[in-house]
Protein backbone atom coordinates (compact mmCIF):
# COMPACT_ATOMS: atom_id res chain seq x y z
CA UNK A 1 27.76 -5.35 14.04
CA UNK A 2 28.74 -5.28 10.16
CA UNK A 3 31.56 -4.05 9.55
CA UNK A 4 30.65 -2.43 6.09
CA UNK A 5 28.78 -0.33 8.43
CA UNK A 6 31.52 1.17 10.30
CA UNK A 7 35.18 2.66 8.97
CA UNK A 8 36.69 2.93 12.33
CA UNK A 9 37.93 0.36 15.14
CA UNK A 10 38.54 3.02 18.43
CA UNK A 11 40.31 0.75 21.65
CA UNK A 12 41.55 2.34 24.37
CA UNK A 13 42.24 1.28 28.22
CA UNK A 14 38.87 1.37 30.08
CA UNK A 15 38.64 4.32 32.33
CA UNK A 16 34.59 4.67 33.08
CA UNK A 17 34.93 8.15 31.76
CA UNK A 18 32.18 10.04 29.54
CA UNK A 19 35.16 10.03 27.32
CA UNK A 20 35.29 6.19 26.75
CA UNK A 21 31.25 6.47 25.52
CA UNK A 22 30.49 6.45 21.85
CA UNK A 23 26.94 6.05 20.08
CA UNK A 24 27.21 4.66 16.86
CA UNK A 25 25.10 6.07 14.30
CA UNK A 26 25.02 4.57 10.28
CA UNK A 27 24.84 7.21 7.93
CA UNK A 28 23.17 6.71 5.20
CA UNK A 29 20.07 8.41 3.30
CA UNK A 30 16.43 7.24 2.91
CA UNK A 31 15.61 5.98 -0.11
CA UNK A 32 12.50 7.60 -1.41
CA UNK A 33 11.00 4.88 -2.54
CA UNK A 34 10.99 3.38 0.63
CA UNK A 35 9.28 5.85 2.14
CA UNK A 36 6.67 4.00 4.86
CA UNK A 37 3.60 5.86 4.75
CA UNK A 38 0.61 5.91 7.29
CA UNK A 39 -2.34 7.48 7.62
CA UNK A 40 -5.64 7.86 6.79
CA UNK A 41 -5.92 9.18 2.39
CA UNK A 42 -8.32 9.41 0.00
CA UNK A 43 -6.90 7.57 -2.55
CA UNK A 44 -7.57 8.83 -6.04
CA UNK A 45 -7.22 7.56 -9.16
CA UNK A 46 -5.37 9.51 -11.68
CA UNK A 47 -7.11 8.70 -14.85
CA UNK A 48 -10.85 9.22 -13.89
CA UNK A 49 -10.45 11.45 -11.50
CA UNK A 50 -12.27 9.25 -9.08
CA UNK A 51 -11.90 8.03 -5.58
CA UNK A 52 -12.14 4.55 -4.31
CA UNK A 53 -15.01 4.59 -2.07
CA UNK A 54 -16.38 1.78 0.26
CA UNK A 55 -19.88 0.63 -0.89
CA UNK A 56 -20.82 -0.09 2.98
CA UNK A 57 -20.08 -1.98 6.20
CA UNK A 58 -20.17 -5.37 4.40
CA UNK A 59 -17.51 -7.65 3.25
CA UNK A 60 -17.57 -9.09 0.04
CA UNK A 61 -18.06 -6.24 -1.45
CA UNK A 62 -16.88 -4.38 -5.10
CA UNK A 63 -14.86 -1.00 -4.54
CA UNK A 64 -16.45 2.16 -6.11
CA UNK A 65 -15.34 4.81 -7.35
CA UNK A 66 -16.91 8.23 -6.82
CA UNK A 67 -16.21 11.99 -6.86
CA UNK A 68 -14.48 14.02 -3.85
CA UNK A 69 -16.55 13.18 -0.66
CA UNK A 70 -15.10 14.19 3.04
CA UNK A 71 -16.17 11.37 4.57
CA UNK A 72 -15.51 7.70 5.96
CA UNK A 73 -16.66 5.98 2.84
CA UNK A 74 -13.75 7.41 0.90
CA UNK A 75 -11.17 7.61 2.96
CA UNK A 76 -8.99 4.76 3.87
CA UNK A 77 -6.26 3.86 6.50
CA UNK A 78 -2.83 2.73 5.16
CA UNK A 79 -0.67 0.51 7.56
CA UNK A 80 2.85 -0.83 7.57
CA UNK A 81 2.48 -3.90 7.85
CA UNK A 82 6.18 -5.12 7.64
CA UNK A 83 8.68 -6.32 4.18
CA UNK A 84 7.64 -2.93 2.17
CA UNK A 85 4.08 -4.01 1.97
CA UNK A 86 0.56 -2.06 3.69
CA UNK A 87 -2.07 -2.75 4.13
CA UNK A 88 -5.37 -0.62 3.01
CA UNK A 89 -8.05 -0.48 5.34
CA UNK A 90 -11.75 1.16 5.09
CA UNK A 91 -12.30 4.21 7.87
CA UNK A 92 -15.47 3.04 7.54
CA UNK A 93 -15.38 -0.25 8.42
CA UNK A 94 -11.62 -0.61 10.08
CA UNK A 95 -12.39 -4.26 10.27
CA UNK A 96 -12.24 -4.08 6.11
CA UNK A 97 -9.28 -3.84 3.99
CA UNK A 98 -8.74 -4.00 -0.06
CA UNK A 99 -7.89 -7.35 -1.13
CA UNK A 100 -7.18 -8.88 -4.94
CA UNK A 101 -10.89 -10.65 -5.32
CA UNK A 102 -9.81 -15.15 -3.92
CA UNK A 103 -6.03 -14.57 -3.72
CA UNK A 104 -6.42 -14.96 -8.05
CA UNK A 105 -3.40 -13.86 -10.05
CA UNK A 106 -5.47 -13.42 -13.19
CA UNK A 107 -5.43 -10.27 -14.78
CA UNK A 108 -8.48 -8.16 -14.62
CA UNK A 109 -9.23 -9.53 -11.08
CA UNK A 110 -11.54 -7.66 -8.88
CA UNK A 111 -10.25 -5.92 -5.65
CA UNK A 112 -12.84 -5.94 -3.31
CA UNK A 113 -13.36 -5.42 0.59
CA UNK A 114 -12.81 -8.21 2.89
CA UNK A 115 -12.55 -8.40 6.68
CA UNK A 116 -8.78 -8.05 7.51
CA UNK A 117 -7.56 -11.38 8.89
CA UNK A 118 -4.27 -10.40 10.68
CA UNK A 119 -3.80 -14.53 12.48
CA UNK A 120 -2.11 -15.31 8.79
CA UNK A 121 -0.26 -13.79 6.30
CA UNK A 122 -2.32 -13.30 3.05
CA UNK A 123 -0.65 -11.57 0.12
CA UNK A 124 -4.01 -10.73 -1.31
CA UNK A 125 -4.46 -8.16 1.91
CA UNK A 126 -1.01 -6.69 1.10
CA UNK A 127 0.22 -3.73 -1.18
CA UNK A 128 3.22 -2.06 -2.25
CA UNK A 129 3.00 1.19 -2.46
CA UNK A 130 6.13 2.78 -4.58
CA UNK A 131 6.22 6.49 -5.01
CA UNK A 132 6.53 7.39 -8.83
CA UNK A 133 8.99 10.43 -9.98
CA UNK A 134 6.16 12.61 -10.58
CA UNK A 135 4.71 12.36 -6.97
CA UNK A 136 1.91 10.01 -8.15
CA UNK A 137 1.98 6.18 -6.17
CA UNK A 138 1.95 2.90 -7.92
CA UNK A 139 0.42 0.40 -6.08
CA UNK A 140 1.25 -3.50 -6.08
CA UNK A 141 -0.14 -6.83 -4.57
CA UNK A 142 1.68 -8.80 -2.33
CA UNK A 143 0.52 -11.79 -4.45
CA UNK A 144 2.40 -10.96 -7.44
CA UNK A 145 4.65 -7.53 -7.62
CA UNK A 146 3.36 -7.50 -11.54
CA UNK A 147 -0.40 -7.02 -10.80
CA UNK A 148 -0.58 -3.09 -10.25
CA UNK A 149 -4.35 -1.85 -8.70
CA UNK A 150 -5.53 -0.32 -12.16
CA UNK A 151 -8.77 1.36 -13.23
CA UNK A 152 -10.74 -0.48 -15.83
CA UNK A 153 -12.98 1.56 -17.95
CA UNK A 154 -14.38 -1.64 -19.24
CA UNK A 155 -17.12 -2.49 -16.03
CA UNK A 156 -16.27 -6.01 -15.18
CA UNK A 157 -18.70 -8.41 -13.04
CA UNK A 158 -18.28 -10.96 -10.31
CA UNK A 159 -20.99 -12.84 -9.07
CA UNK A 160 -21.17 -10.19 -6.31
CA UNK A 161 -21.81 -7.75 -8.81
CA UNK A 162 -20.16 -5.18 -11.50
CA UNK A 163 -16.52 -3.68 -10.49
CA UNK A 164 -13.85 -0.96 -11.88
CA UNK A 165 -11.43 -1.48 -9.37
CA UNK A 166 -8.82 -4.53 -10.61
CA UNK A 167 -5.12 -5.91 -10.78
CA UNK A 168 -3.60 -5.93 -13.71
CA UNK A 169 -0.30 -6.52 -15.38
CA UNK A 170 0.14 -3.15 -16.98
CA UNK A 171 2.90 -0.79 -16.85
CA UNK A 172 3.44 0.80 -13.39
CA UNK A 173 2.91 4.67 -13.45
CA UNK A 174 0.22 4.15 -16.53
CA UNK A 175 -2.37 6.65 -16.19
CA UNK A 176 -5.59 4.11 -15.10
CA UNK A 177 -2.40 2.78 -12.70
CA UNK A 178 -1.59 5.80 -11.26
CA UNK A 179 -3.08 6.83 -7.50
CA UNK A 180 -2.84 9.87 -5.87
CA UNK A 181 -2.98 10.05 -2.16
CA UNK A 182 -4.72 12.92 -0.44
């Protein structure tokens, strides 16, 4: 054990009594901002108003946006995956997750849906999600801690076609940085 952790040494003479039986508890608070969150959200983005939808069942794909819509194509799973980082996976395609477009640390890069490959560690399939002090999240690649999931309102194109969704390095909590999770 640490001994930061604990204040007290007890000894006494062993007597296999209840008495002689302690459970050792450390007391100490959560820290909100590591909060580990799981579910299934529609994730929303603060400045548009917009979700991030799933165009399909296909990898290699551009994220969406779109309005409010109860349904698969919207709504994504968020998993601990271990170190503070999740990762964010389409209910309509759980074999799909969000992932910062060839690992590139380049600002403006897309995000786009890829098949989840959970054999290796790839920081391009991991977030951070940090919970801002006015509720709203702030959401981070694994790749680089600086390159926040942003909404452009410039549309931006990759060979696989025209995208919204992108990393950035802008100022967390920003308003085009700034998710809400429903």
């Amino acid at each position: 054990y640490n001994s930061e952790d604990y204040k007290a040494v007890i000894k006494a003479t062993n007597s296999n009594s209840n008495t002689q039986r302690w459970v050792f508890e450390k007391a100490s608070e959560v820290d909100a901002e590591s909060e580990i969150l799981s579910g299934s959200f529609f994730i929303k983005n603060n400045k548009n108003d917009k979700y991030i939808t799933s165009p399909g069942n296909e990898a290699a794909t551009n994220i969406q946006f779109n309005n409010y819509c109860n349904n698969n194509a919207s709504k994504w799973n968020i998993e601990y995956v271990g170190n503070s980082y999740y990762k964010i996976v389409s209910a309509n395609n759980t074999n799909l997750c969000l992932e910062v477009y060839y690992a590139s640390t380049n600002d403006n890069t897309a995000v786009w849906q890829l098949g989840y490959n959970s054999q290796t560690h790839l920081p391009c399939q991991h977030w951070k999600i940090t919970k801002n002090p006015n509720g709203t999240y702030t959401i981070a690649s694994e790749l680089d801690n600086s390159l926040i999931l942003n909404f452009s309102s410039d549309t931006l194109s990759t060979p696989y076609g025209s995208y919204n969704l992108c990393v950035s390095r802008v100022e967390a909590g920003q308003f085009s940085s700034s998710w809400s999770l429903e």
